[in-house]
PDB file of N, CA and C in Angstrom:
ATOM      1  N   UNK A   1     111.007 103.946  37.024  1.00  0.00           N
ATOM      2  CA  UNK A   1     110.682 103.599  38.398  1.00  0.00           C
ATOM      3  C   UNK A   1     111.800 104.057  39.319  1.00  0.00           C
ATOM      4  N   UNK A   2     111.514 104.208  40.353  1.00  0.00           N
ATOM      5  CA  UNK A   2     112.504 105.101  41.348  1.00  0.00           C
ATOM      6  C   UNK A   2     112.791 103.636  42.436  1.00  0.00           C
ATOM      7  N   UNK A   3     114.552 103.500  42.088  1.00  0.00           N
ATOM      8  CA  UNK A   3     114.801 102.703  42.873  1.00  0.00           C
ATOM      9  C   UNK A   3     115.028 102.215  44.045  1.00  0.00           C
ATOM     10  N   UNK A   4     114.822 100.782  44.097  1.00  0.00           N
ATOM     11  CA  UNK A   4     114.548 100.629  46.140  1.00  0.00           C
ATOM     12  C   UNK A   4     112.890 100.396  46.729  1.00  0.00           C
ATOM     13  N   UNK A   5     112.295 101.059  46.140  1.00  0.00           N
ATOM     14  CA  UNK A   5     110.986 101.136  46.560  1.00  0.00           C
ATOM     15  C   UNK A   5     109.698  99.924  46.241  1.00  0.00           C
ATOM     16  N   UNK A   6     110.275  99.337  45.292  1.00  0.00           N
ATOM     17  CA  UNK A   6     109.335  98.743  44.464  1.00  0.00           C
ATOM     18  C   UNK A   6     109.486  97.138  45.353  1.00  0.00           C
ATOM     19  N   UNK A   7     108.790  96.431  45.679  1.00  0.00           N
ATOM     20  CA  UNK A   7     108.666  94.534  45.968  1.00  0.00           C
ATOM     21  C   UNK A   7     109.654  93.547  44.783  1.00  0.00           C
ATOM     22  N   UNK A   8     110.536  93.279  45.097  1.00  0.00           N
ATOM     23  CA  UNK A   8     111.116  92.269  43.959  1.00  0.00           C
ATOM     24  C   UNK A   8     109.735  91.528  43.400  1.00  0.00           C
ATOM     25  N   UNK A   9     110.186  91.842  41.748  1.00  0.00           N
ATOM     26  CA  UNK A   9     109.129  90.942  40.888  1.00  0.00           C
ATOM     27  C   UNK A   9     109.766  89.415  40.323  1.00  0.00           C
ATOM     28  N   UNK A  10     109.486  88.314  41.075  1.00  0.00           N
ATOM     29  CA  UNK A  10     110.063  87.147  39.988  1.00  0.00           C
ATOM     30  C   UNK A  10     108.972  86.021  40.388  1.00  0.00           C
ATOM     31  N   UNK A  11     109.366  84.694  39.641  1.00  0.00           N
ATOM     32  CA  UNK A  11     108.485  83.777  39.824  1.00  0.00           C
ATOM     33  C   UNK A  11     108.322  83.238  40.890  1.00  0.00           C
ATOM     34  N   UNK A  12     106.912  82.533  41.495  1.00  0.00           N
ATOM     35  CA  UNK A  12     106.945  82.169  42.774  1.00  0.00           C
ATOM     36  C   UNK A  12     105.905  80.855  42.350  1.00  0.00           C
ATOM     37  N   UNK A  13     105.764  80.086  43.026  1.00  0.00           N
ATOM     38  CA  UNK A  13     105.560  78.848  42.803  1.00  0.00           C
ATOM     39  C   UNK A  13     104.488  78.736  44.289  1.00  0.00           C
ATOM     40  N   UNK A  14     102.668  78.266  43.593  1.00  0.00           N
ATOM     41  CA  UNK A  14     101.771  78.118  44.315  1.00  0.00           C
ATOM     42  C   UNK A  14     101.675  76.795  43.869  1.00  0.00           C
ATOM     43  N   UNK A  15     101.157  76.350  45.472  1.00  0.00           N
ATOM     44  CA  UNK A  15     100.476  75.026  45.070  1.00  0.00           C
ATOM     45  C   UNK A  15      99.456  75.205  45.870  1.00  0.00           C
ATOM     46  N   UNK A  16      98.128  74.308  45.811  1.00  0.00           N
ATOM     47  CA  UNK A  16      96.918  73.939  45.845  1.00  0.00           C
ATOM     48  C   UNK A  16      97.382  73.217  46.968  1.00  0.00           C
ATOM     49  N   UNK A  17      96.726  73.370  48.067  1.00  0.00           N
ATOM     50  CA  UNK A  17      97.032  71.810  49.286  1.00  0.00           C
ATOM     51  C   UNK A  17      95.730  71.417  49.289  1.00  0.00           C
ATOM     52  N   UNK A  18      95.174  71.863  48.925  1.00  0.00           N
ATOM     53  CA  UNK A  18      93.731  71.074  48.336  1.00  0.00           C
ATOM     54  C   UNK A  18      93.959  69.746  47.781  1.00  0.00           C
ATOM     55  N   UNK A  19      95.327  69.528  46.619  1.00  0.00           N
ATOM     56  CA  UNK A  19      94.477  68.926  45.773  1.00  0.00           C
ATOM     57  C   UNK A  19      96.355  68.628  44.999  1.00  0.00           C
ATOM     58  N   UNK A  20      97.320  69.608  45.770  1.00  0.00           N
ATOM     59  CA  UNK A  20      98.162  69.216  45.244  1.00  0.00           C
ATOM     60  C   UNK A  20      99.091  70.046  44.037  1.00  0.00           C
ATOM     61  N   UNK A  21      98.313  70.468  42.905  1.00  0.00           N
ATOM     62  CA  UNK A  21      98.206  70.978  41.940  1.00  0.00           C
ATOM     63  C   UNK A  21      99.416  72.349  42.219  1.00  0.00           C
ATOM     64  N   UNK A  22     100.446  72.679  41.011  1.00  0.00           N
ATOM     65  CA  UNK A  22     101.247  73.472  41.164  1.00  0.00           C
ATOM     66  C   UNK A  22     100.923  74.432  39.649  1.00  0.00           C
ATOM     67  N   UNK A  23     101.313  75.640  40.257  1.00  0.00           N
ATOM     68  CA  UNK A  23     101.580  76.492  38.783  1.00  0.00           C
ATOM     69  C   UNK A  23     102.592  77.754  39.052  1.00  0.00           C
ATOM     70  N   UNK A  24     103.191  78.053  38.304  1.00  0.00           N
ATOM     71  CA  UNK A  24     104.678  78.884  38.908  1.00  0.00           C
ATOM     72  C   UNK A  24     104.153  80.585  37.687  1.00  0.00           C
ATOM     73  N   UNK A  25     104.067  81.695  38.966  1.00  0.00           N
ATOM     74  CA  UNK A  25     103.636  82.801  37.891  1.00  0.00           C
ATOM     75  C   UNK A  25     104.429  83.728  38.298  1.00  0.00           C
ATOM     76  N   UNK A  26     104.703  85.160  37.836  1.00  0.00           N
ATOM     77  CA  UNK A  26     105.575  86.114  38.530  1.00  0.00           C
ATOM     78  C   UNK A  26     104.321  86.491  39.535  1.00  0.00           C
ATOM     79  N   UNK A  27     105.114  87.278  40.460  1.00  0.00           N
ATOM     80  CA  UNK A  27     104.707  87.773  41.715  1.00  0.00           C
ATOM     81  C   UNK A  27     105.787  88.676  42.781  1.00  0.00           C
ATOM     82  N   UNK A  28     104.761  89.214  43.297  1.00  0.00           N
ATOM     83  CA  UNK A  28     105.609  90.198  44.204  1.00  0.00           C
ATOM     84  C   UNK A  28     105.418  89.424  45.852  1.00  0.00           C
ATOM     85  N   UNK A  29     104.107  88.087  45.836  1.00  0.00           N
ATOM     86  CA  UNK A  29     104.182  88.004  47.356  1.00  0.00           C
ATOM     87  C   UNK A  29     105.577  87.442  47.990  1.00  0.00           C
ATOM     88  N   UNK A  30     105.155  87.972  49.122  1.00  0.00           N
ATOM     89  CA  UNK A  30     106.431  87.807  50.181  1.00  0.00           C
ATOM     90  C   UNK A  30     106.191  86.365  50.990  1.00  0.00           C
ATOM     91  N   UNK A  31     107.211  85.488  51.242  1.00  0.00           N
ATOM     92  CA  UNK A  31     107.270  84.109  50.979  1.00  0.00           C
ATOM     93  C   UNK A  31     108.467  83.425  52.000  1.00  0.00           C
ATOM     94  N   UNK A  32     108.156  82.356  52.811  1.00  0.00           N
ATOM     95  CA  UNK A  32     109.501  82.341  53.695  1.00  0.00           C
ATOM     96  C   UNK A  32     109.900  80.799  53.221  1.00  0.00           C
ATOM     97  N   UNK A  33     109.207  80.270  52.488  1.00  0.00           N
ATOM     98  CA  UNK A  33     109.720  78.763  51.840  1.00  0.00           C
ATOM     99  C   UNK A  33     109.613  78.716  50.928  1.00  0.00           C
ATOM    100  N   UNK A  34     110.972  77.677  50.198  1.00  0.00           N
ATOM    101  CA  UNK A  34     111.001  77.580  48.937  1.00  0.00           C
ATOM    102  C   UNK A  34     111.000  76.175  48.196  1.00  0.00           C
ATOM    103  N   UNK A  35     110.737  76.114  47.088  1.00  0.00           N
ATOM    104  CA  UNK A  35     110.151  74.595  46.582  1.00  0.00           C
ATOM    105  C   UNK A  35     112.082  74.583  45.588  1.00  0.00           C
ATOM    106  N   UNK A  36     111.919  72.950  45.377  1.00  0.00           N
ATOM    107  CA  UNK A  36     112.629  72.755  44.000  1.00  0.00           C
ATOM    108  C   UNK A  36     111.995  71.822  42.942  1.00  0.00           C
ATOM    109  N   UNK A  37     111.494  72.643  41.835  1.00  0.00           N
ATOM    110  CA  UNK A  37     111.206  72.495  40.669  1.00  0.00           C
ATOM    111  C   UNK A  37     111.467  71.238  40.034  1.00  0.00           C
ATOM    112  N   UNK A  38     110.956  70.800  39.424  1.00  0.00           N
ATOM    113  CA  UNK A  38     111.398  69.729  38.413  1.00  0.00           C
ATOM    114  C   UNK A  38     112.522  69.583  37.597  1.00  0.00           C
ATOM    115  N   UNK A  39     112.587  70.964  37.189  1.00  0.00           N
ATOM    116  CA  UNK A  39     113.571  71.741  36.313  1.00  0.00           C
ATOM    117  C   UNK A  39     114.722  71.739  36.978  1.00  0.00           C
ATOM    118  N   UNK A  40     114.824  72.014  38.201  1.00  0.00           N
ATOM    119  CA  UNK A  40     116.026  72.353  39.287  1.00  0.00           C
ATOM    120  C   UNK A  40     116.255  73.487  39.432  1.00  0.00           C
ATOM    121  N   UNK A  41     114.740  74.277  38.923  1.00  0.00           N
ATOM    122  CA  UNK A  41     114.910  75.964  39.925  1.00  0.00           C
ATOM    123  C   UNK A  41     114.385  75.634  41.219  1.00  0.00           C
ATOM    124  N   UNK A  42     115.050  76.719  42.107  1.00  0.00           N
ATOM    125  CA  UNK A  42     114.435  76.469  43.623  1.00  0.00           C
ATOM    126  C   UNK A  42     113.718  78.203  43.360  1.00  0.00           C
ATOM    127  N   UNK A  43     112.521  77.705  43.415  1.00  0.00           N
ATOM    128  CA  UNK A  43     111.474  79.157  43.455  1.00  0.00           C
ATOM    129  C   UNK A  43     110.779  79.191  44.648  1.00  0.00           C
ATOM    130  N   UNK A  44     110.514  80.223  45.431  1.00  0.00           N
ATOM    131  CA  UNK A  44     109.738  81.033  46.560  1.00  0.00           C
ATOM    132  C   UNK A  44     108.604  79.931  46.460  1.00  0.00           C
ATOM    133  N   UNK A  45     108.101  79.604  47.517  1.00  0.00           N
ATOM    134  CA  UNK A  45     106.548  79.137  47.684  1.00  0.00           C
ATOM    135  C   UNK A  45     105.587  79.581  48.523  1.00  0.00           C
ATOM    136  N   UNK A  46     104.270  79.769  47.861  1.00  0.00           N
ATOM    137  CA  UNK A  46     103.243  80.518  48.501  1.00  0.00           C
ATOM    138  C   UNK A  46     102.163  79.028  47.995  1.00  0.00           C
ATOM    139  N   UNK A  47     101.286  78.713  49.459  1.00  0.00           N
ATOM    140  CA  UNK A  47     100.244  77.584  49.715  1.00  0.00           C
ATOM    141  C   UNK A  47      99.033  78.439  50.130  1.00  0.00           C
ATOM    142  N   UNK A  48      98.261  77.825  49.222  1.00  0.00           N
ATOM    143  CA  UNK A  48      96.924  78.488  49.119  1.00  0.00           C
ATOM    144  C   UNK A  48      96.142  77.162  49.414  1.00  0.00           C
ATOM    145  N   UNK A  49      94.744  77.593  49.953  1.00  0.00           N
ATOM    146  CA  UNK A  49      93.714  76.915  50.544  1.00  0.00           C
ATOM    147  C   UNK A  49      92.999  75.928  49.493  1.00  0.00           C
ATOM    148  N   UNK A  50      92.887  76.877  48.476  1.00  0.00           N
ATOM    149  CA  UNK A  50      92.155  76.442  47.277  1.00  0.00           C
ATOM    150  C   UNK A  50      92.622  77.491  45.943  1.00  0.00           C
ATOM    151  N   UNK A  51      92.253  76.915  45.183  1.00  0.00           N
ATOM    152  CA  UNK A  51      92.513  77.526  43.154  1.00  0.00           C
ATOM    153  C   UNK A  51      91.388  77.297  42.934  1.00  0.00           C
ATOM    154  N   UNK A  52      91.879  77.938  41.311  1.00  0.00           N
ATOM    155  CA  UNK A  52      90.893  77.521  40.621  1.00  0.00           C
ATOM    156  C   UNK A  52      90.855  75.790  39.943  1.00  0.00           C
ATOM    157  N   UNK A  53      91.909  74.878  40.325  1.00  0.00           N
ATOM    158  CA  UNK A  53      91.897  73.994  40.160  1.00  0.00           C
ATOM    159  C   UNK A  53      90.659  72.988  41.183  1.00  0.00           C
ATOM    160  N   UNK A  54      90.517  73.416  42.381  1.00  0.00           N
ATOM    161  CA  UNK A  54      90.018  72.826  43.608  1.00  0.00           C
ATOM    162  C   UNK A  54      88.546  73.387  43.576  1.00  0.00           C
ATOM    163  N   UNK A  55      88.393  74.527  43.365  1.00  0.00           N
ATOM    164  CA  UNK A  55      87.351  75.904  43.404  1.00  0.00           C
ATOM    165  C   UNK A  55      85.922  75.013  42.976  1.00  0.00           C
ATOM    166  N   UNK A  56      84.810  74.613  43.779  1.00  0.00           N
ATOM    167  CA  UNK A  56      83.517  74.422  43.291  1.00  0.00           C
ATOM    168  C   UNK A  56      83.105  75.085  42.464  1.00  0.00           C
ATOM    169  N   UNK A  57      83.349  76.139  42.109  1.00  0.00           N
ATOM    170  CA  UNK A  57      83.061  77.192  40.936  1.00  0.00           C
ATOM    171  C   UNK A  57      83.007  76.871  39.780  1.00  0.00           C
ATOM    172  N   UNK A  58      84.483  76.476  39.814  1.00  0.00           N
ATOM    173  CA  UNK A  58      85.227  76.072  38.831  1.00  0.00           C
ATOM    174  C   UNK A  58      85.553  74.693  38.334  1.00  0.00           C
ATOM    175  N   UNK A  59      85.218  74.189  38.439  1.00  0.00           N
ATOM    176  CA  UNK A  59      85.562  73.075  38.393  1.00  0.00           C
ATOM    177  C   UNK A  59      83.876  72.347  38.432  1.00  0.00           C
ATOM    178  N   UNK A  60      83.155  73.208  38.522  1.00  0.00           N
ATOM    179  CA  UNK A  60      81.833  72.590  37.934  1.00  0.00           C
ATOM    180  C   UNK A  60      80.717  71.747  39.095  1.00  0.00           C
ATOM    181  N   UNK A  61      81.692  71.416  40.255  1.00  0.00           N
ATOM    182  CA  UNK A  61      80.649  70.676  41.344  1.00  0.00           C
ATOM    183  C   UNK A  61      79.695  71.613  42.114  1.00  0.00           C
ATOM    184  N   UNK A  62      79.842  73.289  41.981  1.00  0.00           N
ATOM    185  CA  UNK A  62      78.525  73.526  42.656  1.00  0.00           C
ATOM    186  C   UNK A  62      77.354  73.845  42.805  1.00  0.00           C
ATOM    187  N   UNK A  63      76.751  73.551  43.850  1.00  0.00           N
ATOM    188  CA  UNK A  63      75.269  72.916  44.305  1.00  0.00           C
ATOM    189  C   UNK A  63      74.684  74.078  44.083  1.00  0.00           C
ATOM    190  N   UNK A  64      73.351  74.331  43.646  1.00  0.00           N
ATOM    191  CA  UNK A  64      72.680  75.822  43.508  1.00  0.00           C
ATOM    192  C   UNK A  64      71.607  75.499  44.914  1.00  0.00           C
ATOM    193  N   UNK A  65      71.485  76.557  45.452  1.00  0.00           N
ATOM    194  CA  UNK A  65      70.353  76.710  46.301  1.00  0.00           C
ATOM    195  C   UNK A  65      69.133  76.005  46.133  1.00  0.00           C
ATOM    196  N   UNK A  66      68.577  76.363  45.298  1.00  0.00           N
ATOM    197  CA  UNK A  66      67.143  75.253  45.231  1.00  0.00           C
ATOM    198  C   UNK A  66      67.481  74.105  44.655  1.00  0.00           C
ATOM    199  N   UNK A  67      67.994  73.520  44.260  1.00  0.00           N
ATOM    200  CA  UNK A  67      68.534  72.012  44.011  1.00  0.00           C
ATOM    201  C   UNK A  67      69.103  71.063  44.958  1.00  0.00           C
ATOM    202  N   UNK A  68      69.116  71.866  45.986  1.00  0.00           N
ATOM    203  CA  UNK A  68      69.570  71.185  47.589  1.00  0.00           C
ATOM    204  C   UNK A  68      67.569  71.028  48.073  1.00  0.00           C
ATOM    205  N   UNK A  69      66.963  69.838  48.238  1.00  0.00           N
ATOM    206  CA  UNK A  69      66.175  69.599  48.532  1.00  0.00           C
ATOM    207  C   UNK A  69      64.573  70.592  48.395  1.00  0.00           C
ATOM    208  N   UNK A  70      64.785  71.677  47.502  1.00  0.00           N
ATOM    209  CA  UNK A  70      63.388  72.386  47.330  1.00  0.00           C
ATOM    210  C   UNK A  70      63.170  73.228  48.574  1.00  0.00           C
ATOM    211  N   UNK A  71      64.294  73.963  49.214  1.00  0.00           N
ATOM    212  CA  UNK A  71      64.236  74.531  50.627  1.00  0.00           C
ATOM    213  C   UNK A  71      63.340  75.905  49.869  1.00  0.00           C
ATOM    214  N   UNK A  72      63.759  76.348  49.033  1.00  0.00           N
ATOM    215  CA  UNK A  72      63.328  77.686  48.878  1.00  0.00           C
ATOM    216  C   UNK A  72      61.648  77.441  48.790  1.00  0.00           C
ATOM    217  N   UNK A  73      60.590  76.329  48.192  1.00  0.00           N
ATOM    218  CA  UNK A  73      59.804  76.213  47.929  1.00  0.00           C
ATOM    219  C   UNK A  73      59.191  75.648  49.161  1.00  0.00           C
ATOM    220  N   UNK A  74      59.833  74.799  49.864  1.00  0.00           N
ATOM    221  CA  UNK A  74      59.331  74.609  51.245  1.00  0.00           C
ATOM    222  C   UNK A  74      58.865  75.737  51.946  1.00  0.00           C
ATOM    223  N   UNK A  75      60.178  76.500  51.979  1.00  0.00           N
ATOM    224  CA  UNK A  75      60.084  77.546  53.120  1.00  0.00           C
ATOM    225  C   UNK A  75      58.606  78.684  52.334  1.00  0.00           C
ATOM    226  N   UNK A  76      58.242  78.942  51.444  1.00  0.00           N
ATOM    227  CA  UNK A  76      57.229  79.619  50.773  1.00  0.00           C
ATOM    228  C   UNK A  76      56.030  78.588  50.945  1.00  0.00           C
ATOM    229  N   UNK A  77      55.738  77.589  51.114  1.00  0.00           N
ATOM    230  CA  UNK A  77      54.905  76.637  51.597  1.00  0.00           C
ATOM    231  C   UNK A  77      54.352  77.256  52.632  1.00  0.00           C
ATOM    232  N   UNK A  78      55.263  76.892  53.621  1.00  0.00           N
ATOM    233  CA  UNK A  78      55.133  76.850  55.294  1.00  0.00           C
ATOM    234  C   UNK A  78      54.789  78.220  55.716  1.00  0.00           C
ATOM    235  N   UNK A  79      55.399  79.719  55.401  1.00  0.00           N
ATOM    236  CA  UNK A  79      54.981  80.689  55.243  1.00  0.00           C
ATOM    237  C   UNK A  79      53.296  80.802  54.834  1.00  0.00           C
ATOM    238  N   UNK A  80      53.460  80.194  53.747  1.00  0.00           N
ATOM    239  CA  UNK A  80      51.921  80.734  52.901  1.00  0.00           C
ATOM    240  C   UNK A  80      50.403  80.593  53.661  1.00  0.00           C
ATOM    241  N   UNK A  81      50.687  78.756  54.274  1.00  0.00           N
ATOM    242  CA  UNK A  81      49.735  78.282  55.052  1.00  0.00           C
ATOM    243  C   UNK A  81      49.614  79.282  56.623  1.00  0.00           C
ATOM    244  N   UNK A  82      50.758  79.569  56.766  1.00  0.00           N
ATOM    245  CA  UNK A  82      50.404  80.789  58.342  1.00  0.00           C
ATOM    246  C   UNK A  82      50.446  82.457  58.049  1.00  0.00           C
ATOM    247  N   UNK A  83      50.580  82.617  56.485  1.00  0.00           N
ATOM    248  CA  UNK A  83      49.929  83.595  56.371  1.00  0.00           C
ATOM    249  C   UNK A  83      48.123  83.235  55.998  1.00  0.00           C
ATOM    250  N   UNK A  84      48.076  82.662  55.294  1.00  0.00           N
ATOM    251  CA  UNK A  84      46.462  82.018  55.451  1.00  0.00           C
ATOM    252  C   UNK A  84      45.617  82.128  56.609  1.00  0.00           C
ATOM    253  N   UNK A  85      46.760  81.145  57.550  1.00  0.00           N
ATOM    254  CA  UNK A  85      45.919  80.964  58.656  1.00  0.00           C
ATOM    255  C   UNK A  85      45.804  82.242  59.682  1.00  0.00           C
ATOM    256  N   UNK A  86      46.193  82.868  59.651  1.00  0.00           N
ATOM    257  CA  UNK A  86      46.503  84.485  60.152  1.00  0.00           C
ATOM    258  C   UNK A  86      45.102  85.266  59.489  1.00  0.00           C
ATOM    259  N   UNK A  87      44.957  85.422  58.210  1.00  0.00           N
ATOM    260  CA  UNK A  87      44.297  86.182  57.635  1.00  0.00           C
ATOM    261  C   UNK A  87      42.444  85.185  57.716  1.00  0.00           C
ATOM    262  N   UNK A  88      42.973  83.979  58.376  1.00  0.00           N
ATOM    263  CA  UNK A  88      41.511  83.249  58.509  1.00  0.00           C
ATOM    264  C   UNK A  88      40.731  83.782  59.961  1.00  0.00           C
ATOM    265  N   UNK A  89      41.934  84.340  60.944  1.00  0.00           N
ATOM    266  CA  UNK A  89      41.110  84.351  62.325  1.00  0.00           C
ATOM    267  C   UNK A  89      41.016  85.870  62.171  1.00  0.00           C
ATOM    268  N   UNK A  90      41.176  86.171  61.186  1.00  0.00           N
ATOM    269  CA  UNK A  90      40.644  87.745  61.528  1.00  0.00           C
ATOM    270  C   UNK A  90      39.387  88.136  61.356  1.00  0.00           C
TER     271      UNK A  90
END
């Protein structure tokens, strides 16, 4: 690697403000606060919105589209009867 050019690589320390949740990985992001560790390293900190700790995804709480009240089957209902009724006054 040609030196100078490259982002310092070391550990940086995310937490979840979701939810709290910390996990410390290498990284190159660029970072203007820093945490102290349990351990008594003081590592870079980068705050994220959500993880995969917080993540509806992930974590199993989310809602599928038609399981939110039968919208998809409604809305094909309500359609069907005014395509009907369309094809009745002709």
């Amino acid at each position: 690697m040609k030196p100078g050019i490259h982002p310092e690589y070391r550990d940086v320390c995310f937490v979840d403000l979701s939810n709290g949740s910390k996990f410390v990985i290498p990284s190159t992001a660029q970072t203007r606060e820093t945490i102290k560790m349990e351990d008594g390293r003081e590592l870079p900190l980068m705050k994220l919105d959500t993880s995969s700790e917080s993540h509806p995804f992930y974590t199993g709480t989310q809602k599928s589209v038609d399981a939110l009240g039968g919208r998809v089957d409604k809305f094909r209902q309500k359609f069907a009867r005014a395509a009907a009724a369309a094809g009745a006054k002709k």
